[in-house]
C-alpha atoms as a PDB file:
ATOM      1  CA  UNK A   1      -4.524  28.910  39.811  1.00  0.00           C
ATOM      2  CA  UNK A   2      -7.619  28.739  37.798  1.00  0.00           C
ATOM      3  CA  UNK A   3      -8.319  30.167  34.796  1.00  0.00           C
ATOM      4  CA  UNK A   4     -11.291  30.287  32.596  1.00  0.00           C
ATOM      5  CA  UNK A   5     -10.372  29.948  28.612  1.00  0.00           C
ATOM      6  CA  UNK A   6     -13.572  29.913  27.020  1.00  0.00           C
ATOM      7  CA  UNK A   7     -17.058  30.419  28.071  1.00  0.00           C
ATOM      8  CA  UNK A   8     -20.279  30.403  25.837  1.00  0.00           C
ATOM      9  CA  UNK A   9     -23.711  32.510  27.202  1.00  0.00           C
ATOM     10  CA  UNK A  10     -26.338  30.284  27.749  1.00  0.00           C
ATOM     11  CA  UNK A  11     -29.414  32.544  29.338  1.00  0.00           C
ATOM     12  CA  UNK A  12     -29.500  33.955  31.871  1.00  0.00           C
ATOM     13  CA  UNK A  13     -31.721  33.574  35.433  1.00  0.00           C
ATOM     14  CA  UNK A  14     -31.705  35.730  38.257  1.00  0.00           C
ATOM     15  CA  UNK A  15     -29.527  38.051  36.542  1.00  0.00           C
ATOM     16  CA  UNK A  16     -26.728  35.628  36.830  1.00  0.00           C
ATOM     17  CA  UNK A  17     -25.417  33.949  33.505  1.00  0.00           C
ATOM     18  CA  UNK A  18     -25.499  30.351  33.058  1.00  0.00           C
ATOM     19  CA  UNK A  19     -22.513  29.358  31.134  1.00  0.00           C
ATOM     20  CA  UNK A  20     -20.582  26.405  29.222  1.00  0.00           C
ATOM     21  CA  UNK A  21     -17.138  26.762  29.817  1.00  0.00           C
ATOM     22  CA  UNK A  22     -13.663  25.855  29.661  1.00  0.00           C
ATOM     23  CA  UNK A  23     -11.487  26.033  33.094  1.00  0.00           C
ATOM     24  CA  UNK A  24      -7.925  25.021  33.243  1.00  0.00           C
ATOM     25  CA  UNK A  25      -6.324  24.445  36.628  1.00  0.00           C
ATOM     26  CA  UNK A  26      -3.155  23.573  38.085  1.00  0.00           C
ATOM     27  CA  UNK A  27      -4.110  20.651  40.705  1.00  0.00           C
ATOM     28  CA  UNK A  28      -7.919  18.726  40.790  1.00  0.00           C
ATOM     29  CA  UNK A  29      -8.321  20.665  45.035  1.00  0.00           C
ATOM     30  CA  UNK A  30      -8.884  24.005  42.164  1.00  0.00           C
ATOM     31  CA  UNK A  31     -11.855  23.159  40.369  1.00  0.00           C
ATOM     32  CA  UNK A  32     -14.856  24.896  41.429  1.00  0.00           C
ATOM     33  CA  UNK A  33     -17.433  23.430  44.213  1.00  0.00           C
ATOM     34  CA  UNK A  34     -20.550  22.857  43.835  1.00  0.00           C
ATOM     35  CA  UNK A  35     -22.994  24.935  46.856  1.00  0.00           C
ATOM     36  CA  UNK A  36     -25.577  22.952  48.628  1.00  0.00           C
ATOM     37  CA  UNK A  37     -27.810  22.868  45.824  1.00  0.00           C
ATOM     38  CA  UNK A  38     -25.397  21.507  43.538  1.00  0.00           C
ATOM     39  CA  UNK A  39     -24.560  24.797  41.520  1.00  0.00           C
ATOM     40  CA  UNK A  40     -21.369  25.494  40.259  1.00  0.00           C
ATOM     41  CA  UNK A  41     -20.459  29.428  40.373  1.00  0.00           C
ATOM     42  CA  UNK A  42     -16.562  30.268  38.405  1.00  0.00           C
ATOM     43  CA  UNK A  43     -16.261  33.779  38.226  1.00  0.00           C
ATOM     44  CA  UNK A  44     -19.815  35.169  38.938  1.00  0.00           C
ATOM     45  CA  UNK A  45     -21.601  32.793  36.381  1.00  0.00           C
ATOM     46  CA  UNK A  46     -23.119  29.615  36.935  1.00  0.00           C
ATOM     47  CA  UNK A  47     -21.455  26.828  35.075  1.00  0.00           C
ATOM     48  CA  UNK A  48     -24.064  24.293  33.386  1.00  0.00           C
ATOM     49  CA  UNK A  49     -23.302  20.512  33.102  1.00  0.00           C
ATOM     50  CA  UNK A  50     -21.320  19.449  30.340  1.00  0.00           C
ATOM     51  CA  UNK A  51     -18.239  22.457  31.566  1.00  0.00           C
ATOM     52  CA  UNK A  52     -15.051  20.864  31.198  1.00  0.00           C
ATOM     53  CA  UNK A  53     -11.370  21.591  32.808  1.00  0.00           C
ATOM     54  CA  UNK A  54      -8.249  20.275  32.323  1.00  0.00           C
ATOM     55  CA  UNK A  55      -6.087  19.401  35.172  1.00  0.00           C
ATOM     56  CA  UNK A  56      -2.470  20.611  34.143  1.00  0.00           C
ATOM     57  CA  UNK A  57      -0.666  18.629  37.074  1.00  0.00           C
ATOM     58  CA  UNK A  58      -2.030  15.711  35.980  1.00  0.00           C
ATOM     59  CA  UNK A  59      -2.881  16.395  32.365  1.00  0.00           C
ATOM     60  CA  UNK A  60      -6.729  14.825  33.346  1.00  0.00           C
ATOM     61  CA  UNK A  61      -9.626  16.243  31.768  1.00  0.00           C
ATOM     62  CA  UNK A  62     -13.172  16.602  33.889  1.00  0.00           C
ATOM     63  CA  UNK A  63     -16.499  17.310  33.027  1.00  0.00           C
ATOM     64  CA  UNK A  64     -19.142  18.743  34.970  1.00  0.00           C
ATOM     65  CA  UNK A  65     -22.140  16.430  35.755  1.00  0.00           C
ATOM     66  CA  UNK A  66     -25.956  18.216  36.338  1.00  0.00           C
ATOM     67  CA  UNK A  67     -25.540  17.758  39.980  1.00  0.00           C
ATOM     68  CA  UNK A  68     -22.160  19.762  39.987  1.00  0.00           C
ATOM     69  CA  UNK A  69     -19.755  17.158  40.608  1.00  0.00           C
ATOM     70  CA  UNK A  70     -16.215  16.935  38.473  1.00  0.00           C
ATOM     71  CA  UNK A  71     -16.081  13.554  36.701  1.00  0.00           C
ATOM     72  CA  UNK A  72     -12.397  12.374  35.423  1.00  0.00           C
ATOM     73  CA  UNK A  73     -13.278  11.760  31.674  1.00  0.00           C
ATOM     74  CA  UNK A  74      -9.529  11.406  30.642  1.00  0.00           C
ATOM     75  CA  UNK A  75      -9.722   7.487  29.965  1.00  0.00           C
ATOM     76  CA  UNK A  76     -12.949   8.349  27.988  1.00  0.00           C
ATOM     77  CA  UNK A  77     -11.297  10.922  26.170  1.00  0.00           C
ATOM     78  CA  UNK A  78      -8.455   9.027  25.211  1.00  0.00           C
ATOM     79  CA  UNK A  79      -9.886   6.196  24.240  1.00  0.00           C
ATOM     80  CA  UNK A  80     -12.062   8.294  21.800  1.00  0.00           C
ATOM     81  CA  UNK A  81      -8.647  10.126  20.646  1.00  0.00           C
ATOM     82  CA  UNK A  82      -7.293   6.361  19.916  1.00  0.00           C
ATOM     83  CA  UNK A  83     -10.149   5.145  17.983  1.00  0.00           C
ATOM     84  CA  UNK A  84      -9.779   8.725  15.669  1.00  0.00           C
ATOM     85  CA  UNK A  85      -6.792   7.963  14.914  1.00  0.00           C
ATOM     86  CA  UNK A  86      -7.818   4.585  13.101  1.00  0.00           C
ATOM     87  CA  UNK A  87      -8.535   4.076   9.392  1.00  0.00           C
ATOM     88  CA  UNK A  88     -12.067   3.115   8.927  1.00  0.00           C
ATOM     89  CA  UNK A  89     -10.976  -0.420   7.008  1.00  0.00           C
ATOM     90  CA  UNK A  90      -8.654  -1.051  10.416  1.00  0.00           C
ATOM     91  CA  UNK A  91     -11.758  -0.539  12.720  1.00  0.00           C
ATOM     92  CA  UNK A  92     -13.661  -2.807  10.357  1.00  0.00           C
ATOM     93  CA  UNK A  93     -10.386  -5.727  10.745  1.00  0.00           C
ATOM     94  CA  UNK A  94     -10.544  -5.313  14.277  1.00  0.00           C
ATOM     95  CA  UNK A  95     -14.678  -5.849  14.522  1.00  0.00           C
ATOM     96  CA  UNK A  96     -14.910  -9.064  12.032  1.00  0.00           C
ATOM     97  CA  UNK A  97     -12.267 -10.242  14.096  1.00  0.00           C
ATOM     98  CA  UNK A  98     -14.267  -9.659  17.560  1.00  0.00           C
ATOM     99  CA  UNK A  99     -17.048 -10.887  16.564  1.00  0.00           C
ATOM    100  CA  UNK A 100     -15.154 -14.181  15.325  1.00  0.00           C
ATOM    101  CA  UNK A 101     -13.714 -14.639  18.560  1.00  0.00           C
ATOM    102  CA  UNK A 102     -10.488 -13.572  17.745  1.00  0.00           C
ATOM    103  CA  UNK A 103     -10.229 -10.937  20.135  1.00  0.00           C
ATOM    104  CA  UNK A 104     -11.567 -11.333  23.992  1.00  0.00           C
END
Protein backbone atom coordinates (compact mmCIF):
# COMPACT_ATOMS: atom_id res chain seq x y z
CA UNK A 1 0.00 0.00 0.00
CA UNK A 2 1.24 3.42 -0.62
CA UNK A 3 0.59 6.30 1.07
CA UNK A 4 1.56 9.84 0.67
CA UNK A 5 2.39 11.71 4.23
CA UNK A 6 3.45 14.97 3.22
CA UNK A 7 3.59 16.86 0.07
CA UNK A 8 4.75 20.56 -0.47
CA UNK A 9 3.29 22.68 -3.86
CA UNK A 10 5.92 23.50 -5.99
CA UNK A 11 4.19 25.27 -9.30
CA UNK A 12 2.40 24.08 -11.25
CA UNK A 13 2.63 23.19 -15.36
CA UNK A 14 0.05 21.96 -17.48
CA UNK A 15 -2.36 22.24 -14.80
CA UNK A 16 -0.74 19.40 -13.05
CA UNK A 17 1.16 20.17 -9.68
CA UNK A 18 4.70 19.46 -9.31
CA UNK A 19 5.31 18.35 -5.85
CA UNK A 20 8.03 17.39 -3.06
CA UNK A 21 6.78 14.70 -1.17
CA UNK A 22 6.87 12.12 1.33
CA UNK A 23 5.58 8.41 0.28
CA UNK A 24 5.69 5.53 2.61
CA UNK A 25 5.26 2.03 1.23
CA UNK A 26 5.10 -1.39 2.33
CA UNK A 27 7.64 -3.29 -0.17
CA UNK A 28 10.34 -1.26 -2.77
CA UNK A 29 7.81 -3.19 -6.20
CA UNK A 30 5.27 0.06 -4.56
CA UNK A 31 7.09 3.06 -5.24
CA UNK A 32 5.93 4.97 -8.10
CA UNK A 33 7.43 4.51 -11.85
CA UNK A 34 8.77 6.76 -13.68
CA UNK A 35 6.80 7.10 -17.61
CA UNK A 36 8.97 7.16 -20.61
CA UNK A 37 10.08 10.53 -20.06
CA UNK A 38 11.23 9.94 -16.71
CA UNK A 39 8.26 11.64 -14.75
CA UNK A 40 7.08 10.45 -11.67
CA UNK A 41 3.09 10.89 -11.24
CA UNK A 42 1.74 9.71 -7.17
CA UNK A 43 -1.65 10.64 -6.92
CA UNK A 44 -2.28 13.06 -9.89
CA UNK A 45 0.86 15.28 -9.17
CA UNK A 46 4.15 15.05 -10.53
CA UNK A 47 6.77 14.29 -7.96
CA UNK A 48 10.10 16.47 -8.43
CA UNK A 49 13.59 15.02 -7.61
CA UNK A 50 14.65 15.13 -4.21
CA UNK A 51 10.84 13.07 -3.09
CA UNK A 52 11.69 10.62 -0.62
CA UNK A 53 9.85 7.21 0.68
CA UNK A 54 10.47 4.97 3.19
CA UNK A 55 10.29 1.34 2.58
CA UNK A 56 8.48 -0.15 5.76
CA UNK A 57 9.43 -3.91 4.89
CA UNK A 58 12.73 -3.10 4.84
CA UNK A 59 12.93 0.06 6.90
CA UNK A 60 15.14 1.64 3.60
CA UNK A 61 14.75 5.11 2.76
CA UNK A 62 14.84 6.30 -1.21
CA UNK A 63 15.09 9.39 -2.85
CA UNK A 64 13.98 10.38 -6.11
CA UNK A 65 16.74 11.28 -8.66
CA UNK A 66 15.81 14.08 -11.73
CA UNK A 67 15.49 11.27 -14.11
CA UNK A 68 12.79 9.50 -11.87
CA UNK A 69 14.61 6.65 -10.62
CA UNK A 70 14.39 5.52 -6.65
CA UNK A 71 17.92 5.59 -5.17
CA UNK A 72 18.42 3.52 -1.70
CA UNK A 73 19.89 6.40 0.46
CA UNK A 74 19.55 4.36 3.77
CA UNK A 75 23.46 3.79 4.24
CA UNK A 76 23.75 7.59 3.48
CA UNK A 77 21.23 8.38 5.87
CA UNK A 78 22.56 6.47 8.55
CA UNK A 79 25.77 7.28 8.36
CA UNK A 80 24.71 11.00 8.62
CA UNK A 81 22.38 9.92 11.74
CA UNK A 82 25.80 8.35 13.29
CA UNK A 83 27.97 11.25 12.80
CA UNK A 84 24.88 13.55 14.66
CA UNK A 85 25.06 11.74 17.26
CA UNK A 86 28.85 12.65 17.98
CA UNK A 87 30.18 15.43 20.23
CA UNK A 88 32.00 17.92 18.20
CA UNK A 89 35.47 17.38 20.44
CA UNK A 90 34.92 13.34 19.53
CA UNK A 91 34.73 14.15 15.72
CA UNK A 92 37.77 16.36 16.22
CA UNK A 93 39.73 12.96 18.23
CA UNK A 94 38.73 10.88 15.52
CA UNK A 95 40.16 13.45 12.55
CA UNK A 96 43.73 14.30 14.30
CA UNK A 97 43.87 10.76 14.61
CA UNK A 98 43.15 10.06 10.69
CA UNK A 99 45.15 12.29 9.57
CA UNK A 100 48.08 10.81 11.85
CA UNK A 101 47.60 7.56 10.46
CA UNK A 102 45.98 6.16 13.22
CA UNK A 103 42.97 5.18 11.58
CA UNK A 104 42.96 3.47 7.85
Amino acid sequence: MQYVKNKRFLRRENEVDIVLAELSVDTPDELPEADASGVVICDGDILHQGSIAWVIGTGHIYGLSSTGEWVDQTFFAVNIALMQQLSVSKLQAFAIKTLEGGIR
